[in-house]
N, C-alpha and C. Protein backbone atom coordinates (compact mmCIF):
# COMPACT_ATOMS: atom_id res chain seq x y z
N UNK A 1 33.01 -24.59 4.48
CA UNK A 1 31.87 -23.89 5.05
C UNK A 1 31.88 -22.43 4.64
N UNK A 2 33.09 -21.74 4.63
CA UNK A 2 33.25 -20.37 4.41
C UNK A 2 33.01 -20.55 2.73
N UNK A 3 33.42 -21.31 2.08
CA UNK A 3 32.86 -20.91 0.58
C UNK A 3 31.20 -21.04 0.21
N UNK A 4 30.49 -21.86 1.19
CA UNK A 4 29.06 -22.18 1.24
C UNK A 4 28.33 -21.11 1.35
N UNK A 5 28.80 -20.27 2.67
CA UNK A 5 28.00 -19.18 2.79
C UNK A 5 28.65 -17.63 2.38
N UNK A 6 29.63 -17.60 1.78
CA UNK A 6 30.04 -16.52 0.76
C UNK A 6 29.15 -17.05 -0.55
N UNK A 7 28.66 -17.54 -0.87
CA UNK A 7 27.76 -17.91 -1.92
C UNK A 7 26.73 -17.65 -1.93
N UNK A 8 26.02 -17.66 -0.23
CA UNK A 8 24.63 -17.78 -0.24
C UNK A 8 24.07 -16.15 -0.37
N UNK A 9 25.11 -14.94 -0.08
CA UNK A 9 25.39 -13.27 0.14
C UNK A 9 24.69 -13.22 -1.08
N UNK A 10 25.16 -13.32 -2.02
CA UNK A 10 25.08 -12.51 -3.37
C UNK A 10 23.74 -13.21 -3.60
N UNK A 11 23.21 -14.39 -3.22
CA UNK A 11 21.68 -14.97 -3.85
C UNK A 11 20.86 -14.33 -2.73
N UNK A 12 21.08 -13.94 -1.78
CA UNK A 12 20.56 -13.31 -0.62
C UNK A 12 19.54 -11.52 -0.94
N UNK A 13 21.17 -11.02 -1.58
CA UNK A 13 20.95 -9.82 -2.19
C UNK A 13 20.07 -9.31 -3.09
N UNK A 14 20.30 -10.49 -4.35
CA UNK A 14 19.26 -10.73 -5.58
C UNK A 14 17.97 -10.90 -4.99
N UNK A 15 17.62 -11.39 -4.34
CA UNK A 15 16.07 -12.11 -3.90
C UNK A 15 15.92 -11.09 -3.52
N UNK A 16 16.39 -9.97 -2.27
CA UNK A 16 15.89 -8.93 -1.64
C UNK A 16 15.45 -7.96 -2.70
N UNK A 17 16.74 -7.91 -3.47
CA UNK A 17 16.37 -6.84 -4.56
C UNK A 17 15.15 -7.11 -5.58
N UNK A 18 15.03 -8.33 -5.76
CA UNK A 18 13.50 -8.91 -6.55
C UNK A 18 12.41 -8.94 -5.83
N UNK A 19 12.47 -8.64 -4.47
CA UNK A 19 11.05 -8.62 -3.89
C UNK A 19 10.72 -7.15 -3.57
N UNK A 20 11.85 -6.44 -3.59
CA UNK A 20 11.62 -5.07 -3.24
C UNK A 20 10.82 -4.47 -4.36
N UNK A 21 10.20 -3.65 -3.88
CA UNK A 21 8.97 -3.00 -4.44
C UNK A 21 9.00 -1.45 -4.53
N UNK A 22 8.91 -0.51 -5.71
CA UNK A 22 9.40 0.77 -5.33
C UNK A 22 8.00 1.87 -5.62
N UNK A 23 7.03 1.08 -4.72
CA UNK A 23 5.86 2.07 -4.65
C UNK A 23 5.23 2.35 -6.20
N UNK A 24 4.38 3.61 -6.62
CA UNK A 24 3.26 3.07 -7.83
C UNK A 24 4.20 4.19 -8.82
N UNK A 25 4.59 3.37 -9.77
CA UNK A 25 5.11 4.17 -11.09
C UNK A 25 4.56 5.19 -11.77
N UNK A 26 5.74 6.10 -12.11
CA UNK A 26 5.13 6.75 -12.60
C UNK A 26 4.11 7.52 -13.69
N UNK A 27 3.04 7.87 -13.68
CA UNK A 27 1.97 7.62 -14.79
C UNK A 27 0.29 6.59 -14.25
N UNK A 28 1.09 5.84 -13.28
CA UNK A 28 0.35 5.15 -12.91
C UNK A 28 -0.82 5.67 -12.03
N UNK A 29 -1.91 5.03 -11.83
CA UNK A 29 -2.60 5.63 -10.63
C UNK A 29 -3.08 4.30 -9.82
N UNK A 30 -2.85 4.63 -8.17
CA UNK A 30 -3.18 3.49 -7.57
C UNK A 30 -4.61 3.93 -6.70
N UNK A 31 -5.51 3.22 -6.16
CA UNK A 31 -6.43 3.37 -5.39
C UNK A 31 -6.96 2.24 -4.27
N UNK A 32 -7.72 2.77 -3.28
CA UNK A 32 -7.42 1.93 -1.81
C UNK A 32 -8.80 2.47 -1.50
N UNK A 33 -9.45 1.56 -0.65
CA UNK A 33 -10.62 2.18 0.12
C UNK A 33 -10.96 1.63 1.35
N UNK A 34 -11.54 2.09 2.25
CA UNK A 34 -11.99 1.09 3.47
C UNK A 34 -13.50 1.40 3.81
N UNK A 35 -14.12 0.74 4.89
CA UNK A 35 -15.47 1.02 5.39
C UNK A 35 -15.20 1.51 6.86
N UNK A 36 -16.40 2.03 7.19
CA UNK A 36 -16.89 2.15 8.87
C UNK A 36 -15.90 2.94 9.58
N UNK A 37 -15.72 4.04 9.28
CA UNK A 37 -16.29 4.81 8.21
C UNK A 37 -15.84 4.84 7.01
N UNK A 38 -16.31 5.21 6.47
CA UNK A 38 -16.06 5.22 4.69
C UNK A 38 -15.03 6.34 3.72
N UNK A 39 -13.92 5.87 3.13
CA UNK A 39 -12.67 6.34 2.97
C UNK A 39 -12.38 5.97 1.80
N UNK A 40 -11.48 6.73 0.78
CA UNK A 40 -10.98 6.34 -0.29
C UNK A 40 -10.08 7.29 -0.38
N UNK A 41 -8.75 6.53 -1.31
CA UNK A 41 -7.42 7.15 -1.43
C UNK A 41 -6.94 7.05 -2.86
N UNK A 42 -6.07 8.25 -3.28
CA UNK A 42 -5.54 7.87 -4.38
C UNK A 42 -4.27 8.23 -4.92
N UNK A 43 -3.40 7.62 -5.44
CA UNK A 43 -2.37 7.93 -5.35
C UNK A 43 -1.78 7.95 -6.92
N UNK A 44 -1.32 9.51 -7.67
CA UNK A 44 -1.40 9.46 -8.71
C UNK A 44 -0.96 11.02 -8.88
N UNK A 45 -0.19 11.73 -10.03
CA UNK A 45 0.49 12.40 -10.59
C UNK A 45 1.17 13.37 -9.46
N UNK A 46 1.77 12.35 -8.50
CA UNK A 46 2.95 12.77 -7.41
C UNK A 46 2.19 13.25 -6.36
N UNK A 47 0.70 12.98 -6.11
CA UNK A 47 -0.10 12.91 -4.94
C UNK A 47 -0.68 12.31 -4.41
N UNK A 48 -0.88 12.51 -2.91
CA UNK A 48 -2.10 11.35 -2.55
C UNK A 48 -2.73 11.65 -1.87
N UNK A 49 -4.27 11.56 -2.17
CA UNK A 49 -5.35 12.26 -2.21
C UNK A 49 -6.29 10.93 -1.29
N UNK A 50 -6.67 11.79 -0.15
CA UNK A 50 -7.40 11.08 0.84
C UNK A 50 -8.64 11.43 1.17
N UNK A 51 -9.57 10.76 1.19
CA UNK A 51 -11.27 11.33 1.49
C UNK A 51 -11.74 10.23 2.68
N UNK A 52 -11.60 10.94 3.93
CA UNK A 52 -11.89 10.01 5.20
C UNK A 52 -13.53 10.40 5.60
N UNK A 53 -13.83 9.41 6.56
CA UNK A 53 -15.10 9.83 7.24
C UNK A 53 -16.36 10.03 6.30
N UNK A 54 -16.72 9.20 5.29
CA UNK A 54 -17.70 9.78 3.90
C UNK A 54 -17.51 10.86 3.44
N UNK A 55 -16.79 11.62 3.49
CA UNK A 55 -16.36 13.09 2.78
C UNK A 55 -16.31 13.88 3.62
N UNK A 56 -16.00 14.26 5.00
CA UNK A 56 -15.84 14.92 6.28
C UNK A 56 -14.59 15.41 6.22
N UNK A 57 -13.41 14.38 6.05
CA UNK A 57 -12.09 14.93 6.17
C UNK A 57 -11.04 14.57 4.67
N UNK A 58 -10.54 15.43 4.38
CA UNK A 58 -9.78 15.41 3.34
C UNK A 58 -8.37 15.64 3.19
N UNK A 59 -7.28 15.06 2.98
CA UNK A 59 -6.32 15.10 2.89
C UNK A 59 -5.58 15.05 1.61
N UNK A 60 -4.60 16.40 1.25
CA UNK A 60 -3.80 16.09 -0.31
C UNK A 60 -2.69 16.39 -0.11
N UNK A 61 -1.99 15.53 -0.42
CA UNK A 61 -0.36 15.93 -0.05
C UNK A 61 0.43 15.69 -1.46
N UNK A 62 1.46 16.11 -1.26
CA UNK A 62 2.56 15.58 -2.23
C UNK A 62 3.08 14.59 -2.21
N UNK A 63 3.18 13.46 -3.24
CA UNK A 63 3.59 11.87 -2.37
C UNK A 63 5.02 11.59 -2.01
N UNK A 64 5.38 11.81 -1.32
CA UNK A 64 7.30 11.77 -1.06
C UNK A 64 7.21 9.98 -1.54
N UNK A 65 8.66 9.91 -1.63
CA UNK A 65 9.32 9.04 -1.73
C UNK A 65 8.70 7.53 -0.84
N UNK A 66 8.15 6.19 -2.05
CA UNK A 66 7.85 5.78 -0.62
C UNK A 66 9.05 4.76 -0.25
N UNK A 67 8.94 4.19 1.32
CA UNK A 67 10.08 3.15 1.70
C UNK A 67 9.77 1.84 1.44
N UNK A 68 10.60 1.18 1.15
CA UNK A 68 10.31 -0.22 1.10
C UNK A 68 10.17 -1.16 2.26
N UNK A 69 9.24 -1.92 2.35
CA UNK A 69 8.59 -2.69 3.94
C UNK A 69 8.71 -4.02 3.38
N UNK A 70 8.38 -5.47 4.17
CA UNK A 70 8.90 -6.44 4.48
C UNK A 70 8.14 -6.95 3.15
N UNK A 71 6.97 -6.42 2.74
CA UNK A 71 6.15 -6.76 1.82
C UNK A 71 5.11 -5.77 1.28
N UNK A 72 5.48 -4.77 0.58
CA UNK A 72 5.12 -3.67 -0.06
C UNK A 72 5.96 -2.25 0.40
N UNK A 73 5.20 -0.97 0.68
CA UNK A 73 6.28 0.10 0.38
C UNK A 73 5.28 0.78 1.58
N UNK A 74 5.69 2.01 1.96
CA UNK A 74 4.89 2.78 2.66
C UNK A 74 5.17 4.26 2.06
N UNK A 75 4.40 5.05 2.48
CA UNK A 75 4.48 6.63 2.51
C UNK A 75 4.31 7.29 3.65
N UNK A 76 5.35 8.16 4.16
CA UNK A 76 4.91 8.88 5.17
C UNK A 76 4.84 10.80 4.87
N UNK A 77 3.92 11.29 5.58
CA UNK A 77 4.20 12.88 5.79
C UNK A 77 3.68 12.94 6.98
N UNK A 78 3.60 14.20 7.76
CA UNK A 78 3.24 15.18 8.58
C UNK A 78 2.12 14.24 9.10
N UNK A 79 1.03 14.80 8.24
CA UNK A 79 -0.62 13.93 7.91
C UNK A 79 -1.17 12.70 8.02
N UNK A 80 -0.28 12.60 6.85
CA UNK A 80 -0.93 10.78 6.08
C UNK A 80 0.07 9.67 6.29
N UNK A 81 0.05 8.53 6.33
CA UNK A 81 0.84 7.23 6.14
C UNK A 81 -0.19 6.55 6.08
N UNK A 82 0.95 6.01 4.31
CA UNK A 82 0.11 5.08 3.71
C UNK A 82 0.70 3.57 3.77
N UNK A 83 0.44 2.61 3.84
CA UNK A 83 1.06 1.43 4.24
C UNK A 83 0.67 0.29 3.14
N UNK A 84 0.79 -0.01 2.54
CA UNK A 84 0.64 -0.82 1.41
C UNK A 84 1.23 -2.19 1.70
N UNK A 85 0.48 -3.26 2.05
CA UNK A 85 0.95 -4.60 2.10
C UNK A 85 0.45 -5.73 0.94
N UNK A 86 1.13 -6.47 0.20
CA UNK A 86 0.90 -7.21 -0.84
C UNK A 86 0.32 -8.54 -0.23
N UNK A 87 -1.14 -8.43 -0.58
CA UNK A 87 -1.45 -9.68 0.14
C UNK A 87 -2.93 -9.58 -0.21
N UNK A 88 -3.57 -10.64 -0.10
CA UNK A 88 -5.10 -10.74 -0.45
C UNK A 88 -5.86 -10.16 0.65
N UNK A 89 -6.53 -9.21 0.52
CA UNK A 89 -7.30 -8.63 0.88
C UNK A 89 -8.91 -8.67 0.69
N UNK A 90 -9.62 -8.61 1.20
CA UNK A 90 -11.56 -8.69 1.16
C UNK A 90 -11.92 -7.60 1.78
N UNK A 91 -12.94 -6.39 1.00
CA UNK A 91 -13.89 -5.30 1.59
C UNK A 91 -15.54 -6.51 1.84
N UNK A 92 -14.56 -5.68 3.65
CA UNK A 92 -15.64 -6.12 4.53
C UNK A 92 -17.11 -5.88 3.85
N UNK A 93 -17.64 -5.25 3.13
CA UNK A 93 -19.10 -4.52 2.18
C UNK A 93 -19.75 -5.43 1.74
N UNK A 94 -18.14 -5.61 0.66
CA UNK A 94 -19.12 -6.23 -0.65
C UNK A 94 -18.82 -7.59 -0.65
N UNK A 95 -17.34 -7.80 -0.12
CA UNK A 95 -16.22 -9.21 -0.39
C UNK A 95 -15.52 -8.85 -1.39
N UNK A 96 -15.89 -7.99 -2.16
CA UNK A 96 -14.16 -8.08 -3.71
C UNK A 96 -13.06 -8.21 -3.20
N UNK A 97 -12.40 -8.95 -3.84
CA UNK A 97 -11.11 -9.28 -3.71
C UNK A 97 -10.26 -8.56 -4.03
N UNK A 98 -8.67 -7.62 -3.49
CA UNK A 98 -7.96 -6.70 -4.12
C UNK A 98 -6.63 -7.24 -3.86
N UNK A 99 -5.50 -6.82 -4.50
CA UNK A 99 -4.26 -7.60 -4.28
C UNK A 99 -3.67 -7.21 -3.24
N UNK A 100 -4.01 -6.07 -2.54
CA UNK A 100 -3.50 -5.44 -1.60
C UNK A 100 -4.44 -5.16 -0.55
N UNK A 101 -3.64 -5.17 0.89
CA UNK A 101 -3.90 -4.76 2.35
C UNK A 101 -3.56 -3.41 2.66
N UNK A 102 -4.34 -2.10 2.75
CA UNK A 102 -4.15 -1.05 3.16
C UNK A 102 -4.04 -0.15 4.44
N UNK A 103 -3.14 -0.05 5.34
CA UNK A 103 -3.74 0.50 6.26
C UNK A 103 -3.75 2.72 5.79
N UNK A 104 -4.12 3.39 6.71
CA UNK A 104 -4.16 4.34 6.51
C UNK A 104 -4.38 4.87 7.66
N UNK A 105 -3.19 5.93 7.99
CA UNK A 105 -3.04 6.76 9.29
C UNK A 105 -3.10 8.27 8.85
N UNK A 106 -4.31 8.89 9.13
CA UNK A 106 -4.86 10.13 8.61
C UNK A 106 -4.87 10.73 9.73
N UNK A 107 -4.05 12.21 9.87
CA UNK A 107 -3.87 12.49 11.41
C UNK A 107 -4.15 12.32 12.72
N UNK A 108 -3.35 10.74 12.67
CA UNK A 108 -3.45 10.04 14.13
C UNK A 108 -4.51 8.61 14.06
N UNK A 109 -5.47 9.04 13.18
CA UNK A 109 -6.54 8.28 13.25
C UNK A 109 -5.96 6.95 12.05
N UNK A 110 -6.32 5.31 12.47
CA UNK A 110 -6.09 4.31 11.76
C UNK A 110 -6.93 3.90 10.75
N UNK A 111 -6.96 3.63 9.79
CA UNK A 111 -8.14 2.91 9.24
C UNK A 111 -7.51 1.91 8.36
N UNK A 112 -8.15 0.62 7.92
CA UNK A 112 -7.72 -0.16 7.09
C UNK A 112 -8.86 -0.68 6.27
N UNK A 113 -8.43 -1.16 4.71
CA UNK A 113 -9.19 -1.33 4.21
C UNK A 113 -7.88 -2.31 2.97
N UNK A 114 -8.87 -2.07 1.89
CA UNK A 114 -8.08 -3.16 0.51
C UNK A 114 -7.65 -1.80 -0.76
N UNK A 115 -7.18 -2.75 -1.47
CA UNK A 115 -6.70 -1.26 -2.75
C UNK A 115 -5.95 -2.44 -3.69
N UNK A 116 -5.15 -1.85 -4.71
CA UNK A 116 -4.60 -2.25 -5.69
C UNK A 116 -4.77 -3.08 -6.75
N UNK A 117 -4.84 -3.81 -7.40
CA UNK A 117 -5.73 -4.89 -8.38
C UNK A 117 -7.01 -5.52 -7.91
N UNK A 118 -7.85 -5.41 -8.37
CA UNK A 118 -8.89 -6.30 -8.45
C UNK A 118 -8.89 -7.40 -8.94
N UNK A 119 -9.13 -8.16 -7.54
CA UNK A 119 -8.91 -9.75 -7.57
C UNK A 119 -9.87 -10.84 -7.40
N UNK A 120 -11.41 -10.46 -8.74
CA UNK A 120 -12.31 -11.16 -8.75
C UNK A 120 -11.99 -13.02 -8.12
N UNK A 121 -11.24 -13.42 -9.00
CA UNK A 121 -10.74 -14.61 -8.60
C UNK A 121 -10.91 -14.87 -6.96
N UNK A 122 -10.67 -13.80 -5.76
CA UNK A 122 -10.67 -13.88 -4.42
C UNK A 122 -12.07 -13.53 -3.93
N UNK A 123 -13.03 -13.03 -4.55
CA UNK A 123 -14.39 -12.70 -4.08
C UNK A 123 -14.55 -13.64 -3.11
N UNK A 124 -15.75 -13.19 -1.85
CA UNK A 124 -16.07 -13.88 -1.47
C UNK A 124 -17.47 -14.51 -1.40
């Protein structure tokens, strides 16, 4: 029994380490949006750039380091937390499909919406 599950550690480890996710590379640019009210985010040359409320409130920070979550990564500051979950997502609007679930905590206030690949294939 003890050699069964000294075995299972190290395949345990690997899998964690293959699902872990280390937020948007660098060079890269990622983007997220939600409705009601109307919001868009972007995350790109070590910032992330927030436009809440149809253009009312604005947020730009420096993007720290993000953490790794059960299924995507997050960002936190002062301000903003960004929450990035890997999962099929639909804007309530239009229906496009995106690979990602966004939430977004813009001082205090929640909002959620979709972001990351466009995932015609998921339209609705």
């Amino acid at each position: 029994m003890a050699t069964w599950m000294t075995s299972l550690v190290p395949l345990a480890a690997f899998a964690a380490s293959a699902c872990a996710t280390q937020g948007i590379a660098a060079g890269e640019t990622y983007t997220a949006h939600g409705q009601e009210p109307g919001w868009a985010l972007t995350i790109a040359d070590g910032r992330i750039d927030y436009i809440g409320n149809y253009g009312e409130k604005r947020i730009n920070v420096a993007r720290p380091d993000p953490r790794t979550t059960f299924n995507g990564h997050r960002y936190e500051t002062p301000r903003l937390i960004v929450d990035v979950t890997h999962g099929r997502c639909n804007d309530v609007m239009s229906g496009h499909g995106y690979a990602d679930q966004v939430m977004v905590i813009a001082d205090g206030e929640t909002y959620r919406g979709c972001g990351g690949e466009r995932r015609t294939d998921w339209d609705n």
